[in-house]
PDB file of N, CA and C in Angstrom:
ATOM      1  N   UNK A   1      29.940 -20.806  21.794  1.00  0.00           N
ATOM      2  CA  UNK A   1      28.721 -21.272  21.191  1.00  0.00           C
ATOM      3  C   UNK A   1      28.868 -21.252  19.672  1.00  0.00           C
ATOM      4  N   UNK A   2      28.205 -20.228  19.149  1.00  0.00           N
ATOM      5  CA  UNK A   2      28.648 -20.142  17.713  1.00  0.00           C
ATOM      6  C   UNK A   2      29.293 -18.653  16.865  1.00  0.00           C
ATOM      7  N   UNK A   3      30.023 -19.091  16.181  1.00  0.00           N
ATOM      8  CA  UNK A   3      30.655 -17.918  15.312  1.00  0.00           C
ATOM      9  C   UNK A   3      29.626 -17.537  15.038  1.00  0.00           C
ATOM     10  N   UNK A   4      30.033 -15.361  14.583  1.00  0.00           N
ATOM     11  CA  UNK A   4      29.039 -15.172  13.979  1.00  0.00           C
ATOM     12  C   UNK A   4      28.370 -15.943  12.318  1.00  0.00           C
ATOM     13  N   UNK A   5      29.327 -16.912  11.620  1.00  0.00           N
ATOM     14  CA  UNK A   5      29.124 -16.895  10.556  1.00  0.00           C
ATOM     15  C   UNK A   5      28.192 -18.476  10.721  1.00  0.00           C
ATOM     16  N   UNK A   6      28.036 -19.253  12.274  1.00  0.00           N
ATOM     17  CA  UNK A   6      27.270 -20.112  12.173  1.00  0.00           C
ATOM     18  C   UNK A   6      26.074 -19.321  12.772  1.00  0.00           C
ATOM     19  N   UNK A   7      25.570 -18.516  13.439  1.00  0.00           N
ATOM     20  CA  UNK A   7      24.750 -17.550  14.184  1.00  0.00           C
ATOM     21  C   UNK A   7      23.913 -17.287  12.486  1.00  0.00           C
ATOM     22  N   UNK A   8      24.589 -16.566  11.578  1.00  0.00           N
ATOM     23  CA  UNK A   8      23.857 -16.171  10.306  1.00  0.00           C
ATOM     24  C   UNK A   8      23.485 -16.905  10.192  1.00  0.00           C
ATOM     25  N   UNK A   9      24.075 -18.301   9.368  1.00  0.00           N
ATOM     26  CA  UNK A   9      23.488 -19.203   9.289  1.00  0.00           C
ATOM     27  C   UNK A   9      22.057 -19.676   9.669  1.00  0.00           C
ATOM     28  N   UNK A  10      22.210 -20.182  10.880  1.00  0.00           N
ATOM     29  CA  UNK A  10      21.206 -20.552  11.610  1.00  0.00           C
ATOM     30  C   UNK A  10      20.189 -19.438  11.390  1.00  0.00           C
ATOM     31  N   UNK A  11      20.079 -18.506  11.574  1.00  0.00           N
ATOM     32  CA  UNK A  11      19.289 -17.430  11.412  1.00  0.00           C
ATOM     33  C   UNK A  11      18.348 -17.427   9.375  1.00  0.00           C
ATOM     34  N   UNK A  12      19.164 -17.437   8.383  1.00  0.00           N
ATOM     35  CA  UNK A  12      19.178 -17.504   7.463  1.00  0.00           C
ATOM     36  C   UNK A  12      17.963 -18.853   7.321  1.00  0.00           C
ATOM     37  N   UNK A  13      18.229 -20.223   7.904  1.00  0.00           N
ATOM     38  CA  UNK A  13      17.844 -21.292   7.568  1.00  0.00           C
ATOM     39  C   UNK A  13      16.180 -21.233   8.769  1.00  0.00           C
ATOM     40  N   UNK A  14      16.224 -20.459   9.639  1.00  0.00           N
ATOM     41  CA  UNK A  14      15.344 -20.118  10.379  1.00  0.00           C
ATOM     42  C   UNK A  14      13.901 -19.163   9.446  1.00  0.00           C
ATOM     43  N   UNK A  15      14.369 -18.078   8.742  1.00  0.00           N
ATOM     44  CA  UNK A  15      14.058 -17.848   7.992  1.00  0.00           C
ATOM     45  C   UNK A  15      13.345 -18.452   6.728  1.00  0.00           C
ATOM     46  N   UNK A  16      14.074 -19.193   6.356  1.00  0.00           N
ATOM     47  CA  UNK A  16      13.850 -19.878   5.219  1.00  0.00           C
ATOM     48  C   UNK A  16      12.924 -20.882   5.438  1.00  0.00           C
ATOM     49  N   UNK A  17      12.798 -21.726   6.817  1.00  0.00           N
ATOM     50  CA  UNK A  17      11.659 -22.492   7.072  1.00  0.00           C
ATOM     51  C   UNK A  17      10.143 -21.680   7.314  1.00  0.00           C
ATOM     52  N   UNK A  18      10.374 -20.926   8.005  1.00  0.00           N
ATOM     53  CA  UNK A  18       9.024 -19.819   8.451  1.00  0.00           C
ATOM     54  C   UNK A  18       8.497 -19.197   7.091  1.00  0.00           C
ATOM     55  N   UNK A  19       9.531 -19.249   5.773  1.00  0.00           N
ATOM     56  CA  UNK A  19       8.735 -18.685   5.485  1.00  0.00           C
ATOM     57  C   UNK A  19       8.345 -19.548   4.121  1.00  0.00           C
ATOM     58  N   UNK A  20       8.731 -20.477   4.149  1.00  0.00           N
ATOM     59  CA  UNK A  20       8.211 -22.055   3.782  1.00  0.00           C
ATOM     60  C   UNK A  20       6.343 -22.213   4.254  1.00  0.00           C
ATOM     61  N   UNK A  21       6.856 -22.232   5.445  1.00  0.00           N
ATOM     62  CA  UNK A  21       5.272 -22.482   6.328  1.00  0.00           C
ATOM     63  C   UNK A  21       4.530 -21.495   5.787  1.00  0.00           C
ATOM     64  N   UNK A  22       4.683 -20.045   6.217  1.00  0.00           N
ATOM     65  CA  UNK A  22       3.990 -19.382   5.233  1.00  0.00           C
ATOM     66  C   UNK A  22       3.503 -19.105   4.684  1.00  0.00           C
ATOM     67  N   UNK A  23       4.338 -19.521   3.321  1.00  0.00           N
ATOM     68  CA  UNK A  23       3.727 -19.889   1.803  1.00  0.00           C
ATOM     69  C   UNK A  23       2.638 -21.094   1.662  1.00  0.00           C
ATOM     70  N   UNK A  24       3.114 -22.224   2.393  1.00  0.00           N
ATOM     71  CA  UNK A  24       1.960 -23.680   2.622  1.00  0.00           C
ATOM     72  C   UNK A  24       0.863 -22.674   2.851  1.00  0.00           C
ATOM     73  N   UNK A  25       0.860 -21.760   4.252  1.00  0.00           N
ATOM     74  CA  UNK A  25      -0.613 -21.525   4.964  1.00  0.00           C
ATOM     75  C   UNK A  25      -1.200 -20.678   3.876  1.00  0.00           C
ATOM     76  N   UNK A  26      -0.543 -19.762   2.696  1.00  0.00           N
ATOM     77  CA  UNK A  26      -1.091 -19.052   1.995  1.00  0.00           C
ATOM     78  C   UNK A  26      -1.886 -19.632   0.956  1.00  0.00           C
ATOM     79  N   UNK A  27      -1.310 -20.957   0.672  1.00  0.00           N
ATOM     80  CA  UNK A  27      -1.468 -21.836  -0.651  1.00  0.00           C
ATOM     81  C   UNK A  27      -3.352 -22.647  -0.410  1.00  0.00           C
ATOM     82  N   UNK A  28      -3.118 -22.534   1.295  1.00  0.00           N
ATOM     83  CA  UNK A  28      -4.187 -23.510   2.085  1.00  0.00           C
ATOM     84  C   UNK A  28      -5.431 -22.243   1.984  1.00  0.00           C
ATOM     85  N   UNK A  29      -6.711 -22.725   1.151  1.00  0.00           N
ATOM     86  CA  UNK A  29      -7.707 -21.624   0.801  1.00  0.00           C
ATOM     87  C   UNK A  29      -8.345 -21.604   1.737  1.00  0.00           C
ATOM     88  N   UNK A  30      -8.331 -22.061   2.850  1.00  0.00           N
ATOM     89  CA  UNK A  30      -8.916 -21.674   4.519  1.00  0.00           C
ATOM     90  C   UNK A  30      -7.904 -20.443   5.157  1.00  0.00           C
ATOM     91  N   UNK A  31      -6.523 -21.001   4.914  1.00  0.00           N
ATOM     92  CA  UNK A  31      -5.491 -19.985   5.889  1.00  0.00           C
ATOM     93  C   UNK A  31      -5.961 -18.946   5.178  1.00  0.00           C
ATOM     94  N   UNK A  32      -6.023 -18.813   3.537  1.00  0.00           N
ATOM     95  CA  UNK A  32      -5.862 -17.506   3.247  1.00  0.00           C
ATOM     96  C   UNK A  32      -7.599 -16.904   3.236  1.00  0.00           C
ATOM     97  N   UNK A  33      -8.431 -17.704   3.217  1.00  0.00           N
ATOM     98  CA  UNK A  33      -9.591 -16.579   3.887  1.00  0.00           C
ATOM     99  C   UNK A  33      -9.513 -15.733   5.279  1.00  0.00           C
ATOM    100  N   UNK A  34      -9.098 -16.711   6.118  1.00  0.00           N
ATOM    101  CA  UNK A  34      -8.366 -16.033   7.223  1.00  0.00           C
ATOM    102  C   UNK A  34      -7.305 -14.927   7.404  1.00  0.00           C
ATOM    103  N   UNK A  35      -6.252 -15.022   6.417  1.00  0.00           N
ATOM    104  CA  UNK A  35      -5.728 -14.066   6.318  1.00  0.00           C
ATOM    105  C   UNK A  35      -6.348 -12.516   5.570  1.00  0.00           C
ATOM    106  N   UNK A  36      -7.078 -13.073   4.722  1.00  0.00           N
ATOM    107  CA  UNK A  36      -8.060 -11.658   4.088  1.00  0.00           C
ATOM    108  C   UNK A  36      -8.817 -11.068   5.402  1.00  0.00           C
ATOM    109  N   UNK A  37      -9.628 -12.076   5.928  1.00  0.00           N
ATOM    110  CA  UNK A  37     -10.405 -11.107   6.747  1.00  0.00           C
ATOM    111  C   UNK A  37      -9.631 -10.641   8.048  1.00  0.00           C
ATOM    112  N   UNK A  38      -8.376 -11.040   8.551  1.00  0.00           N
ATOM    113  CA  UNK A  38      -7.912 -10.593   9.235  1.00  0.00           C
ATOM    114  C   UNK A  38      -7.042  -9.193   8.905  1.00  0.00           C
ATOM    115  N   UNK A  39      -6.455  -9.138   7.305  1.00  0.00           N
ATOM    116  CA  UNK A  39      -6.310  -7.936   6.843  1.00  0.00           C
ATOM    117  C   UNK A  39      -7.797  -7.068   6.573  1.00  0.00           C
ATOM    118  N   UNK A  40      -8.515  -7.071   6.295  1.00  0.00           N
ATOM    119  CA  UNK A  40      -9.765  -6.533   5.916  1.00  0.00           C
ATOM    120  C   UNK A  40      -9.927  -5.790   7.295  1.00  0.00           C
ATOM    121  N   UNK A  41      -9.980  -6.592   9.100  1.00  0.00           N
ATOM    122  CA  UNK A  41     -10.163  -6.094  10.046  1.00  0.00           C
ATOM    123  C   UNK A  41      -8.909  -5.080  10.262  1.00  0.00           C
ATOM    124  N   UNK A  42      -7.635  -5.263  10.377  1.00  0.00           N
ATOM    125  CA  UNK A  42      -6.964  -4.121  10.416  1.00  0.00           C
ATOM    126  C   UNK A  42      -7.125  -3.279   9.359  1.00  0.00           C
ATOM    127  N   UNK A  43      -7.361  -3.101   8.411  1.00  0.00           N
ATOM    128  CA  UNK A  43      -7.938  -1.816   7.751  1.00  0.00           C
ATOM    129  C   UNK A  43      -8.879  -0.993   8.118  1.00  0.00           C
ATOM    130  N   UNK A  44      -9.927  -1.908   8.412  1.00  0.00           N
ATOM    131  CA  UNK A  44     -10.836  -1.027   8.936  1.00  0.00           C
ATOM    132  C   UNK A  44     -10.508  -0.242  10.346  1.00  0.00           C
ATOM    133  N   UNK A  45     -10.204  -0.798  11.347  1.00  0.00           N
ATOM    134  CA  UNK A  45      -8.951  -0.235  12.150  1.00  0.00           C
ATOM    135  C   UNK A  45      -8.105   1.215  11.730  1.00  0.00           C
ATOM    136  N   UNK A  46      -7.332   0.940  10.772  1.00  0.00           N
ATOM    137  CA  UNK A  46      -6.391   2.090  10.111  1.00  0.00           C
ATOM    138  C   UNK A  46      -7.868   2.892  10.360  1.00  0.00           C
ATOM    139  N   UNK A  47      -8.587   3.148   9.151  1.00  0.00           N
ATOM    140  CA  UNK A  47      -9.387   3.992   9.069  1.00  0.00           C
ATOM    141  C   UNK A  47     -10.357   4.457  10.066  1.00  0.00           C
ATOM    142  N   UNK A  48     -10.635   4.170  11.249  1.00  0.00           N
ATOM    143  CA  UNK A  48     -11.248   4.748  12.227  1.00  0.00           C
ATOM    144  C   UNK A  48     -10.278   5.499  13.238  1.00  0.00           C
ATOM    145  N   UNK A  49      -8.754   4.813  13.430  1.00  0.00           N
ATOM    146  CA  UNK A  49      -8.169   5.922  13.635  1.00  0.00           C
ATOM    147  C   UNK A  49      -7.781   6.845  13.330  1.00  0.00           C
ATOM    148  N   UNK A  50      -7.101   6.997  11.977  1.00  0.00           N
ATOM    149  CA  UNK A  50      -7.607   8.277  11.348  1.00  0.00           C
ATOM    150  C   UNK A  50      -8.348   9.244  10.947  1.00  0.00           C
ATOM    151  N   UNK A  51      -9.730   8.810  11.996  1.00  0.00           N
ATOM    152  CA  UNK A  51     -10.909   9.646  11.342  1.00  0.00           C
ATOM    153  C   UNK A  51     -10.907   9.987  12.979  1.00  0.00           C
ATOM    154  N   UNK A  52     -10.184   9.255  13.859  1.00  0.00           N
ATOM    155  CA  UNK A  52     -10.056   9.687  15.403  1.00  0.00           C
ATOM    156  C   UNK A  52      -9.429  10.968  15.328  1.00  0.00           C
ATOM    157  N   UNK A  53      -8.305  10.510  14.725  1.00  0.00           N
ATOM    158  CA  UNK A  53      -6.869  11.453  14.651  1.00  0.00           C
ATOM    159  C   UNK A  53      -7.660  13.175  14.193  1.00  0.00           C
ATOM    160  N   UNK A  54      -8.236  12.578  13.056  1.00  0.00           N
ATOM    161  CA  UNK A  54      -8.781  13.604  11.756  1.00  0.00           C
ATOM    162  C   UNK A  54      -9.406  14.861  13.328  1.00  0.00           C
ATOM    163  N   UNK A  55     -10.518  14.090  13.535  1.00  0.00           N
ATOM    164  CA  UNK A  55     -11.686  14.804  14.896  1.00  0.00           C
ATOM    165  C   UNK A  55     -10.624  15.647  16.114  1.00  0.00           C
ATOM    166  N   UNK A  56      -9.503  15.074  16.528  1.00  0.00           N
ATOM    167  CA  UNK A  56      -8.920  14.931  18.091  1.00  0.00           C
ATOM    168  C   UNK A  56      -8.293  16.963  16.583  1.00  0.00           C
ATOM    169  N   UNK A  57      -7.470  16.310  15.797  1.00  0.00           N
ATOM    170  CA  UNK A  57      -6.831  17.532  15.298  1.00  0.00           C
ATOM    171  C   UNK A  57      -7.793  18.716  15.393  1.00  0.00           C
ATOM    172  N   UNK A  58      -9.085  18.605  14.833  1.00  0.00           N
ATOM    173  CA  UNK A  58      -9.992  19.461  14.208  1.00  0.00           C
ATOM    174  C   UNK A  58     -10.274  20.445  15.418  1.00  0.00           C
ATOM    175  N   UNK A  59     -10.471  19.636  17.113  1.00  0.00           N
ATOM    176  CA  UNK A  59     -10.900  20.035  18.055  1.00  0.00           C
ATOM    177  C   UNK A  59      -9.870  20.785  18.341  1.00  0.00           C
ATOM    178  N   UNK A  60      -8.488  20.830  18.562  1.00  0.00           N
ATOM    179  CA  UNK A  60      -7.940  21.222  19.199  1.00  0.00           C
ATOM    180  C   UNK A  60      -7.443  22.131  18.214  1.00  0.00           C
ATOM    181  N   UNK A  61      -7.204  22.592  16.683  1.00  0.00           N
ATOM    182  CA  UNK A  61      -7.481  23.417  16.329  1.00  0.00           C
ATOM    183  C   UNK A  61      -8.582  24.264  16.162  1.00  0.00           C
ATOM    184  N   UNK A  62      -9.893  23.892  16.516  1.00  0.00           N
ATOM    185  CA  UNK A  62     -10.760  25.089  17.077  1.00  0.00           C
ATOM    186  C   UNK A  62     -10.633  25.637  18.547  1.00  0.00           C
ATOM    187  N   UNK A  63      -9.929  24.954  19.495  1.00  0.00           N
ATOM    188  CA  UNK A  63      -9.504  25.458  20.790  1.00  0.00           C
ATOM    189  C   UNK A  63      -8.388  26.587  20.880  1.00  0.00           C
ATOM    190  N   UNK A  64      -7.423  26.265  19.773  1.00  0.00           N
ATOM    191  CA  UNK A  64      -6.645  27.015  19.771  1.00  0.00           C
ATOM    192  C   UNK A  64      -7.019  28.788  18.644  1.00  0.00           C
ATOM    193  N   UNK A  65      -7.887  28.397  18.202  1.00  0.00           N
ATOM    194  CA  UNK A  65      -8.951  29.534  17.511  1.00  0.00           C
ATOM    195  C   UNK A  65      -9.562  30.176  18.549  1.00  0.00           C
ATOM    196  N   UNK A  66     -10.035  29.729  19.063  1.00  0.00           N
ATOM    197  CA  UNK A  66     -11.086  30.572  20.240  1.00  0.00           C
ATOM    198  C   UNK A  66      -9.968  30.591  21.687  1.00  0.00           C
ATOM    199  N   UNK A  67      -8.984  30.352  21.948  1.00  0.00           N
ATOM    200  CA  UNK A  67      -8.083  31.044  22.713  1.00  0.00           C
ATOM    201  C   UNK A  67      -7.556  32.100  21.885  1.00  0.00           C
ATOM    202  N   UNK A  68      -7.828  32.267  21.114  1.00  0.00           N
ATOM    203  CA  UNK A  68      -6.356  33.429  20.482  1.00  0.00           C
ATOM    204  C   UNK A  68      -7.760  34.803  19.937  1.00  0.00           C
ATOM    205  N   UNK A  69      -8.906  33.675  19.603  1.00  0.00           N
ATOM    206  CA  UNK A  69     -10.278  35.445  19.505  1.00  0.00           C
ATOM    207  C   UNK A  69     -10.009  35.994  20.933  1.00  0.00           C
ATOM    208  N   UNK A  70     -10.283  34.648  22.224  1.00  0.00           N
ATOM    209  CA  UNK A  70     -10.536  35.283  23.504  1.00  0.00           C
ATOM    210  C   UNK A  70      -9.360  36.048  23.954  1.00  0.00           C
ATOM    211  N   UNK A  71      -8.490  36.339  23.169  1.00  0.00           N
ATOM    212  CA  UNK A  71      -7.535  37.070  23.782  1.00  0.00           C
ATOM    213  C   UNK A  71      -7.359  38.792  23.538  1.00  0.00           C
ATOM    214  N   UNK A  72      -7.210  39.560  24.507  1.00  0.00           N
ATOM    215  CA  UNK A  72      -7.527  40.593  24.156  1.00  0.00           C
ATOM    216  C   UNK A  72      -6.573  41.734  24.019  1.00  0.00           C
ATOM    217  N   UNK A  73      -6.538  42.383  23.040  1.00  0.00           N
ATOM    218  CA  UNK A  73      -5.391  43.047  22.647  1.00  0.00           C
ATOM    219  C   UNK A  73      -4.681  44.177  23.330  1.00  0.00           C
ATOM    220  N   UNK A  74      -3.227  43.956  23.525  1.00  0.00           N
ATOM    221  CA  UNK A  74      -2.354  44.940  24.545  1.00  0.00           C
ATOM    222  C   UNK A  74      -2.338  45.834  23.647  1.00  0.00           C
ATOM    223  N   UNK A  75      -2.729  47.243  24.283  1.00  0.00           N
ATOM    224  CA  UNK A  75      -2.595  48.104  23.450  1.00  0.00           C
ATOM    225  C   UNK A  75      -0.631  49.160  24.072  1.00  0.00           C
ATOM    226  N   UNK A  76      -0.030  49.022  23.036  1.00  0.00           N
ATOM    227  CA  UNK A  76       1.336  49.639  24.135  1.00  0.00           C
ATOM    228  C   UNK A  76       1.610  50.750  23.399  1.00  0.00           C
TER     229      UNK A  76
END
C-alpha cells in the first residue's frame, strides 16, 4: 500500500485540510457563536463536576471521621 513516508504524508495533508475547514468555520460569525456557546456549555459542566467531586470528597471524609471517633480504644 504505502510507505511509511507516503502514510505521513497523506496524514500531514489530511491535517492540513481539516484544519483549513476549521479556520473557514471559525472565520463564519454563526460557526463561531456556536462554538462559544458550546464552550460556555462544557464549562459549566467542568464546574458542576467539581463541585460533585468537591461534596462526594467532603462526605466520605466525614465518614471516615466518624468511623475512626466510633472506634473504641484497645487498651493493651
Amino acid at each position: 500500500m504505502f510507505n511509511s513516508n507516503g502514510s505521513k504524508l497523506c496524514l500531514f495533508a489530511a491535517g492540513v485540510v481539516v484544519g483549513a475547514g476549521a479556520y473557514a468555520l471559525i472565520q463564519n460569525g454563526t460557526a463561531k457563536k456556536a462554538a462559544v456557546a458550546v464552550m460556555s456549555k462544557g464549562l459549566e459542566l467542568q464546574e458542576k463536576v467539581a463541585e460533585m467531586a468537591a461534596r462526594a470528597k467532603e462526605s466520605a471524609e466525614d465518614i471516615v471521621a466518624e468511623a475512626k471517633a466510633a472506634q473504641t480504644p484497645v487498651n493493651g
